[in-house]
Protein backbone atom coordinates (compact mmCIF):
# COMPACT_ATOMS: atom_id res chain seq x y z
CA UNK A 1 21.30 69.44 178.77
CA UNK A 2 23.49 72.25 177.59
CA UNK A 3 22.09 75.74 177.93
CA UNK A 4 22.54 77.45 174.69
CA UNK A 5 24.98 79.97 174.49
CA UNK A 6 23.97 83.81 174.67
CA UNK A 7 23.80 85.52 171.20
CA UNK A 8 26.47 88.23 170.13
CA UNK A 9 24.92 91.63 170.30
CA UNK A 10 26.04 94.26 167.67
CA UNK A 11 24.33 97.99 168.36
CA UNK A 12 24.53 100.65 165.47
CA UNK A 13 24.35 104.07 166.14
CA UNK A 14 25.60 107.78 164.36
CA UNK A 15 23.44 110.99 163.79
CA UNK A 16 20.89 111.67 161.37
CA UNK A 17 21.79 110.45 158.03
CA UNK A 18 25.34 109.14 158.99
CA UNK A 19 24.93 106.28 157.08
CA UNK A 20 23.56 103.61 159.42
CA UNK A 21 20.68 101.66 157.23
CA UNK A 22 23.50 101.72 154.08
CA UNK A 23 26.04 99.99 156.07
CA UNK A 24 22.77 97.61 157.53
CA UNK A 25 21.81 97.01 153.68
CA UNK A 26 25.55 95.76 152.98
CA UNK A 27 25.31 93.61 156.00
CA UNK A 28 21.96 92.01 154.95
CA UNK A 29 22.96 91.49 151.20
CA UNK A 30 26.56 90.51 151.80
CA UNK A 31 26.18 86.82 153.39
CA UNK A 32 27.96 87.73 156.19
CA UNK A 33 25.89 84.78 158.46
CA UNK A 34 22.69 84.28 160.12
CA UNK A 35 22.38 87.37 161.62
CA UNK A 36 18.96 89.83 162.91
CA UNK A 37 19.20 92.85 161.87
CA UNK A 38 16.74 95.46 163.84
CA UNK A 39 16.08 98.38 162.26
CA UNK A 40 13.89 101.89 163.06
CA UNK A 41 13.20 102.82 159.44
CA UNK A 42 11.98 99.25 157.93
CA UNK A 43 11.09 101.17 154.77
CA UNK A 44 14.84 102.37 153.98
CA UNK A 45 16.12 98.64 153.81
CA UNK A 46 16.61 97.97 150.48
CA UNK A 47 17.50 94.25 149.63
CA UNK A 48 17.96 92.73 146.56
CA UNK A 49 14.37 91.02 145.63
CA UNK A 50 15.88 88.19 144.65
CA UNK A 51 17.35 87.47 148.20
CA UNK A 52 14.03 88.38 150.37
CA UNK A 53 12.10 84.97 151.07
CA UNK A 54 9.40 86.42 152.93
CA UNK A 55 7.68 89.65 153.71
CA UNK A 56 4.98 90.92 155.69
CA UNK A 57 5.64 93.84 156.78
CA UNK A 58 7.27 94.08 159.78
CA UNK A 59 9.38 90.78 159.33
CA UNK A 60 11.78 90.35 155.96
CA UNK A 61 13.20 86.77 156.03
CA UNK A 62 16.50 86.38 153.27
CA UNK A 63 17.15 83.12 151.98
CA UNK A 64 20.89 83.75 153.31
CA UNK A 65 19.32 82.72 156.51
CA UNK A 66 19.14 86.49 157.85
CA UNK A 67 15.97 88.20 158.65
CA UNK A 68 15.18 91.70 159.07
CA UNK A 69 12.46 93.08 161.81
CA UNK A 70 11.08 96.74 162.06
CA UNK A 71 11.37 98.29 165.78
CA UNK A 72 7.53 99.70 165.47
CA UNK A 73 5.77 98.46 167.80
CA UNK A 74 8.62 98.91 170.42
CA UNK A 75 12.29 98.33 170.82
CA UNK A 76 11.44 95.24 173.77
CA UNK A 77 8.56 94.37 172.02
CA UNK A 78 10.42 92.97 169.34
CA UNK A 79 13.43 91.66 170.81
CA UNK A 80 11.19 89.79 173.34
CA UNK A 81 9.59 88.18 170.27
CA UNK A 82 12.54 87.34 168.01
CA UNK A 83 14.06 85.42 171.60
CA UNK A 84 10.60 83.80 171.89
CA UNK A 85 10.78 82.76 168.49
CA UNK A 86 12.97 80.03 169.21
CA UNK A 87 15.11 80.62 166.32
CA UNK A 88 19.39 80.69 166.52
CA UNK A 89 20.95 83.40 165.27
CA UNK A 90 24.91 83.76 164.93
CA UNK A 91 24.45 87.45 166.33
CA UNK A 92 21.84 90.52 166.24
CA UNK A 93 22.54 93.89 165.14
CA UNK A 94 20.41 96.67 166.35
CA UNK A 95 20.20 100.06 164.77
CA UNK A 96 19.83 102.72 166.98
CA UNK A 97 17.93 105.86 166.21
CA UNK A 98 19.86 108.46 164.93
CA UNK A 99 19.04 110.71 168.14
CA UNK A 100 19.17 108.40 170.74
CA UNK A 101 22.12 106.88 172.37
CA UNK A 102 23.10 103.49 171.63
CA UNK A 103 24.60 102.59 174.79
CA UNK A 104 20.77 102.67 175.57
CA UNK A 105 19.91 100.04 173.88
CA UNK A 106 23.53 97.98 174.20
CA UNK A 107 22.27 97.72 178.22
CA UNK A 108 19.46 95.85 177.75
CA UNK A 109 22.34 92.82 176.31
CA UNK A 110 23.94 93.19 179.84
CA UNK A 111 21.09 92.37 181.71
CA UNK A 112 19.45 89.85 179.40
CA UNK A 113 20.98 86.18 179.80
CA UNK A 114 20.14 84.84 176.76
CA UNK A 115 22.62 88.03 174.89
CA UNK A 116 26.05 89.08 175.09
CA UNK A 117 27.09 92.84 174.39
CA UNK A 118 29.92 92.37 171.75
CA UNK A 119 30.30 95.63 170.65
CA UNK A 120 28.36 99.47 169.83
CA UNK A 121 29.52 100.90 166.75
CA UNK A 122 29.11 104.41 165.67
CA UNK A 123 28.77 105.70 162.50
CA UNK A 124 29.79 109.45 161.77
CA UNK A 125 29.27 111.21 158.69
CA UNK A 126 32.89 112.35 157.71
CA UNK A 127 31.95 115.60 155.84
CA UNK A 128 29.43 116.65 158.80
CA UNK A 129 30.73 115.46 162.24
CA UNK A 130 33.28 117.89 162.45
CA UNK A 131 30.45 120.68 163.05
CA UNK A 132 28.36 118.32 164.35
CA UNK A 133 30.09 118.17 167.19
CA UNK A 134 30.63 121.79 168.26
CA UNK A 135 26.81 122.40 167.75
CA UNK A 136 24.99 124.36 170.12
CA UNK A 137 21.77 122.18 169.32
CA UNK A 138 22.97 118.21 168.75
CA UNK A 139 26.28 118.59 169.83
CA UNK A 140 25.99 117.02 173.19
CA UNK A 141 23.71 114.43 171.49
CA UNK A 142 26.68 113.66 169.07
CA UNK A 143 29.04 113.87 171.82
CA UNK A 144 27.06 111.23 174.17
CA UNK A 145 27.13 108.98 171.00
CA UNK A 146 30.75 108.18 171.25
CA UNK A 147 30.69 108.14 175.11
CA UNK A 148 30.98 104.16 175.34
CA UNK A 149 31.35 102.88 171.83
CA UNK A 150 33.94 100.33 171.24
CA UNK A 151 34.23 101.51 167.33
CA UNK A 152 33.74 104.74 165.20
CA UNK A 153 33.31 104.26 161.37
CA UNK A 154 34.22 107.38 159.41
CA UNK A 155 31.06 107.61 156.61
CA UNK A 156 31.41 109.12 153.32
CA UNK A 157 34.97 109.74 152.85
CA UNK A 158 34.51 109.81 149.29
CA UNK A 159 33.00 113.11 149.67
CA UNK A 160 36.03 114.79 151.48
CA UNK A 161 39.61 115.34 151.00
CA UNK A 162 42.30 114.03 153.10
CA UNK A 163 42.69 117.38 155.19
CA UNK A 164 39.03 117.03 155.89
CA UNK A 165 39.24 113.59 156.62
CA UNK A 166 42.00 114.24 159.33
CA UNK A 167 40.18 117.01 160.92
CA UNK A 168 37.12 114.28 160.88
CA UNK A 169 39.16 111.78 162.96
CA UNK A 170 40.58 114.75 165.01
CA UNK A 171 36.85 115.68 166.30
CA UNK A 172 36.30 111.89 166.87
CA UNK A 173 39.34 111.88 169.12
CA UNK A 174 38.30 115.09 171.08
CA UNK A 175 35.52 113.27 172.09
CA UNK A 176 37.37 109.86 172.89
CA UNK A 177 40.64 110.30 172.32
CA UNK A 178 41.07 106.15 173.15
CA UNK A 179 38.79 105.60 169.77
CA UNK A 180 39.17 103.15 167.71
CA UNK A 181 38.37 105.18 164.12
CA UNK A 182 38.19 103.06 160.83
CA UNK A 183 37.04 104.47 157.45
CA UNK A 184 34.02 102.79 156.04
CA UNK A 185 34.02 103.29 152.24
CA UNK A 186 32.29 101.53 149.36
CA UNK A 187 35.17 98.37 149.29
CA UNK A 188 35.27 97.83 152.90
CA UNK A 189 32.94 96.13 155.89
CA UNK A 190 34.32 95.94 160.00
CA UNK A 191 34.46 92.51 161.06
CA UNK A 192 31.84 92.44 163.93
CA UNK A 193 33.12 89.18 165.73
CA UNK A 194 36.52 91.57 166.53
CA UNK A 195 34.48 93.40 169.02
CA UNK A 196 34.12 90.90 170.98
CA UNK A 197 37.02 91.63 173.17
CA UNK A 198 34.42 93.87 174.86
CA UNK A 199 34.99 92.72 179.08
CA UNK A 200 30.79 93.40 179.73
CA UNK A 201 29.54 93.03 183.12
CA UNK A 202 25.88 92.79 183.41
CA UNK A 203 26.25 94.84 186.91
CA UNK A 204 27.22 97.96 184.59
CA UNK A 205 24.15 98.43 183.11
CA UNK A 206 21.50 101.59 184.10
CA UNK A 207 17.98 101.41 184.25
CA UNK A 208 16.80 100.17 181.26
CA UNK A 209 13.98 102.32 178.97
CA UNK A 210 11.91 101.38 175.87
CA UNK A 211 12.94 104.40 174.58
CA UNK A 212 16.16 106.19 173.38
CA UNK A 213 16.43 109.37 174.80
CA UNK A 214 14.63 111.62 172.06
CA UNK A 215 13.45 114.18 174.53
CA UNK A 216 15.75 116.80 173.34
CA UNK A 217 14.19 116.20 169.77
CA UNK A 218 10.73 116.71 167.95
CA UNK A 219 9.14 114.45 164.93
CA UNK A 220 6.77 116.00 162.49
CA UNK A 221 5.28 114.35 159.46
CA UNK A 222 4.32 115.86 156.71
CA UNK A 223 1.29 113.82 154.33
CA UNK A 224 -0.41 115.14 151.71
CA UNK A 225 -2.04 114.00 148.06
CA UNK A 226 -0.38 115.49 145.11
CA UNK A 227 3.09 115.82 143.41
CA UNK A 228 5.81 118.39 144.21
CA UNK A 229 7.08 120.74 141.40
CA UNK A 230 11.05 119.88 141.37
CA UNK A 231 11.94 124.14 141.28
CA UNK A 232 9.29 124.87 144.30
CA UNK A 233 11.01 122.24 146.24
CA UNK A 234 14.23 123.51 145.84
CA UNK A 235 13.14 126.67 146.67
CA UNK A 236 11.03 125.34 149.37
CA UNK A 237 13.62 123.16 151.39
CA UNK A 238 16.31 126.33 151.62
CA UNK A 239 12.96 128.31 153.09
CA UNK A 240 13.04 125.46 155.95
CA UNK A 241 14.45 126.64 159.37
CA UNK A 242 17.81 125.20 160.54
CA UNK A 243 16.25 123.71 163.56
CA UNK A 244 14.75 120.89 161.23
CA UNK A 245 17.95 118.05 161.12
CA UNK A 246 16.19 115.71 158.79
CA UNK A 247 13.62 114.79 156.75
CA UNK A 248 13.03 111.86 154.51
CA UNK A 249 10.36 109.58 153.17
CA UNK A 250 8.63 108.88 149.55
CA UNK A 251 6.96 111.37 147.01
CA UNK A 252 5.80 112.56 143.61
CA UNK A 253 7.76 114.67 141.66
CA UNK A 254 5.89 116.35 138.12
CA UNK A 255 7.81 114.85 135.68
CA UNK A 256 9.11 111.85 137.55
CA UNK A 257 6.83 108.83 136.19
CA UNK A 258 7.98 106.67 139.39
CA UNK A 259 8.00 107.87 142.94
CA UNK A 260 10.75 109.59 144.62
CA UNK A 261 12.42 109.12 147.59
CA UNK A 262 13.61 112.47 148.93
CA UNK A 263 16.60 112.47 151.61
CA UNK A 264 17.61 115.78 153.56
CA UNK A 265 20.09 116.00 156.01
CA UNK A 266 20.95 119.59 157.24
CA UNK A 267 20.26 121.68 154.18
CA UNK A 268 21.58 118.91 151.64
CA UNK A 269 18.92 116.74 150.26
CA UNK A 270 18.51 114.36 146.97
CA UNK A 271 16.32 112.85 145.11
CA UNK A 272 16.03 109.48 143.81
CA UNK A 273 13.42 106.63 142.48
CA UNK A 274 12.20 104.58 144.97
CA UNK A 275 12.76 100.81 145.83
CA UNK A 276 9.65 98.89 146.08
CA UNK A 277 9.38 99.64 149.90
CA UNK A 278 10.06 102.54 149.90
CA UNK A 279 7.05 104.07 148.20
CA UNK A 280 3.98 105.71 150.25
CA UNK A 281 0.47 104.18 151.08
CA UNK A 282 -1.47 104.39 148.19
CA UNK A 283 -3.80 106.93 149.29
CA UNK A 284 -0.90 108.97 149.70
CA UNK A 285 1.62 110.59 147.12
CA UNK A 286 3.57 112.49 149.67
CA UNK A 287 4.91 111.15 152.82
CA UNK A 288 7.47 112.60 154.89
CA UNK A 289 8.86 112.31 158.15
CA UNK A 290 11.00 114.83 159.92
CA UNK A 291 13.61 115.52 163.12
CA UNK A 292 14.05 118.42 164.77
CA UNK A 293 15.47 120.28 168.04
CA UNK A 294 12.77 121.22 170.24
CA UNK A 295 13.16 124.71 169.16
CA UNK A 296 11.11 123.56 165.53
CA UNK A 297 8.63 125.91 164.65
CA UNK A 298 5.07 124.63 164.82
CA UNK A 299 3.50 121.65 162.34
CA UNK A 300 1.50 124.20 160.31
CA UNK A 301 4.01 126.33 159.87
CA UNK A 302 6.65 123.74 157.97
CA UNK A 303 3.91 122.20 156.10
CA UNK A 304 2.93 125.84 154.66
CA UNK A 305 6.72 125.55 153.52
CA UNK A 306 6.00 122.54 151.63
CA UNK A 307 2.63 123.09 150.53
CA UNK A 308 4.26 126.21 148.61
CA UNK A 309 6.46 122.97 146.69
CA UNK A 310 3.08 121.54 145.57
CA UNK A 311 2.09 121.43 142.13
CA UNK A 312 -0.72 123.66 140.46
């Protein structure tokens, strides 16, 4: 009998709000084959209903023959059960979190028979990575990002002009000056299988870790019962200290009859409605979760920032 032949093995990665889970929600809705998509922020993958056959919570099966699995109970965890599953997939695409380092995860596909690494793309944010990069904070987490990918996707270019855009790819290339840089924009997708020149060698690989390097970072979440008033919040977010690099998740906004899903990413931040999954337990109107250096000031203190956006 014939062994089966190891599955392709795609890893995402880019800094906070890059861009990763949009490009994963193109993947998913755009037919592209039987693929696995692992994700960090299950909540943020927005699929057309009309394509979602199943569910439950920490599995979403497409009727494209895709499904989509949430990494929270553990990175191995739920690789270990999608192989178990028994189920052929033409490849699996990991996200990796947007402070870790993806060639983290892409080792675990070097030392696992039943995978093959094909490829770690990383995503950067073409109106941020510029600065990014030089920053005395996240720059060496930025930098380490690019260290071994095999392709860098230049996010957003709608948002910059062409000068920008050049002095985008030139950052890229101080880092790696052998990249391979590609603009990602609303009319495009990379081909995946064309990674898969990659020449892997399981004997490469490092230790392996169920984790992805977020010691340099902090996570606070912010929960509370209520609705935000849209000025306070403004007011409130430029009040928040520089050391806080993201913060997203579901609220209420006076005024808003649906709930919101608010988006920050340095000091820029939007609001929108929110997609059926994206909207907080019940027993909660406001749920937030952020990233930070290790310098972030204490939990108390950047919820008394918020709590000064509440409604009265």
């Amino acid at each position: 009998m014939t062994a089966a032949a190891p599955i392709p093995v795609t890893v995402i990665g880019g800094f906070l709000g890059a861009g990763k889970t949009t490009f994963l929600n193109r993947l998913l809705a755009g037919g592209v084959g039987r693929y696995a998509v692992l994700v960090n922020d299950f909540g943020e993958i927005n699929v057309d209903a009309a394509l979602i056959a199943r569910h439950d919570g920490t599995t979403m099966a497409l009727t494209n023959g895709c499904v989509c699995c949430s990494i929270g109970s553990g990175f191995l965890d739920t690789l270990g059960r999608l192989l178990d599953s028994g189920e052929r997939f033409e490849r699996i695409v990991i996200e990796a979190s947007g402070v870790g380092d993806p060639w983290r995860i892409a080792e675990i596909a070097l030392i696992e028979p039943a995978l093959r690494l094909d490829g770690v793309i990383v995503i950067a944010d073409a109106s941020r990575i510029d600065g990014l990069i030089d920053d005395r904070r996240v720059g060496d987490t930025v930098r380490n990002q690019f260290a071994r990918c095999d392709l860098v996707l230049l996010s957003k270019s709608d948002l910059v002009t062409a000068a920008e855009l050049d002095a985008a790819r030139r950052a890229v290339y101080s880092v790696r000056p052998d990249a391979r840089a590609e603009i990602l924009s609303r009319d495009t997708m990379p081909d995946l299988s064309s990674l898969s020149s990659r020449k892997s060698s399981r004997f490469r690989a490092d230790a392996v870790e169920d984790q992805v390097h977020e010691q340099n970072f902090k996570r606070w979440a912010y929960r509370r019962e209520g609705a935000f008033d849209r000025g306070r919040l403004a007011a409130a977010i430029k009040e928040l200290p520089p050391e806080l690099l993201r913060l997203k998740g579901a609220c209420r906004v006076v005024g808003d009859a649906e709930p919101m899903v608010l988006q920050m990413v340095s000091r820029d931040w939007s609001l929108s409605p929110a997609e059926r999954d994206d909207v907080a337990p019940p027993t909660e109107s406001i749920a937030l979760v952020g990233v930070g250096t290790q310098g972030l000031p204490p939990d108390a203190e950047l919820a008394a920032i918020l709590d000064n956006a509440l409604a009265r």
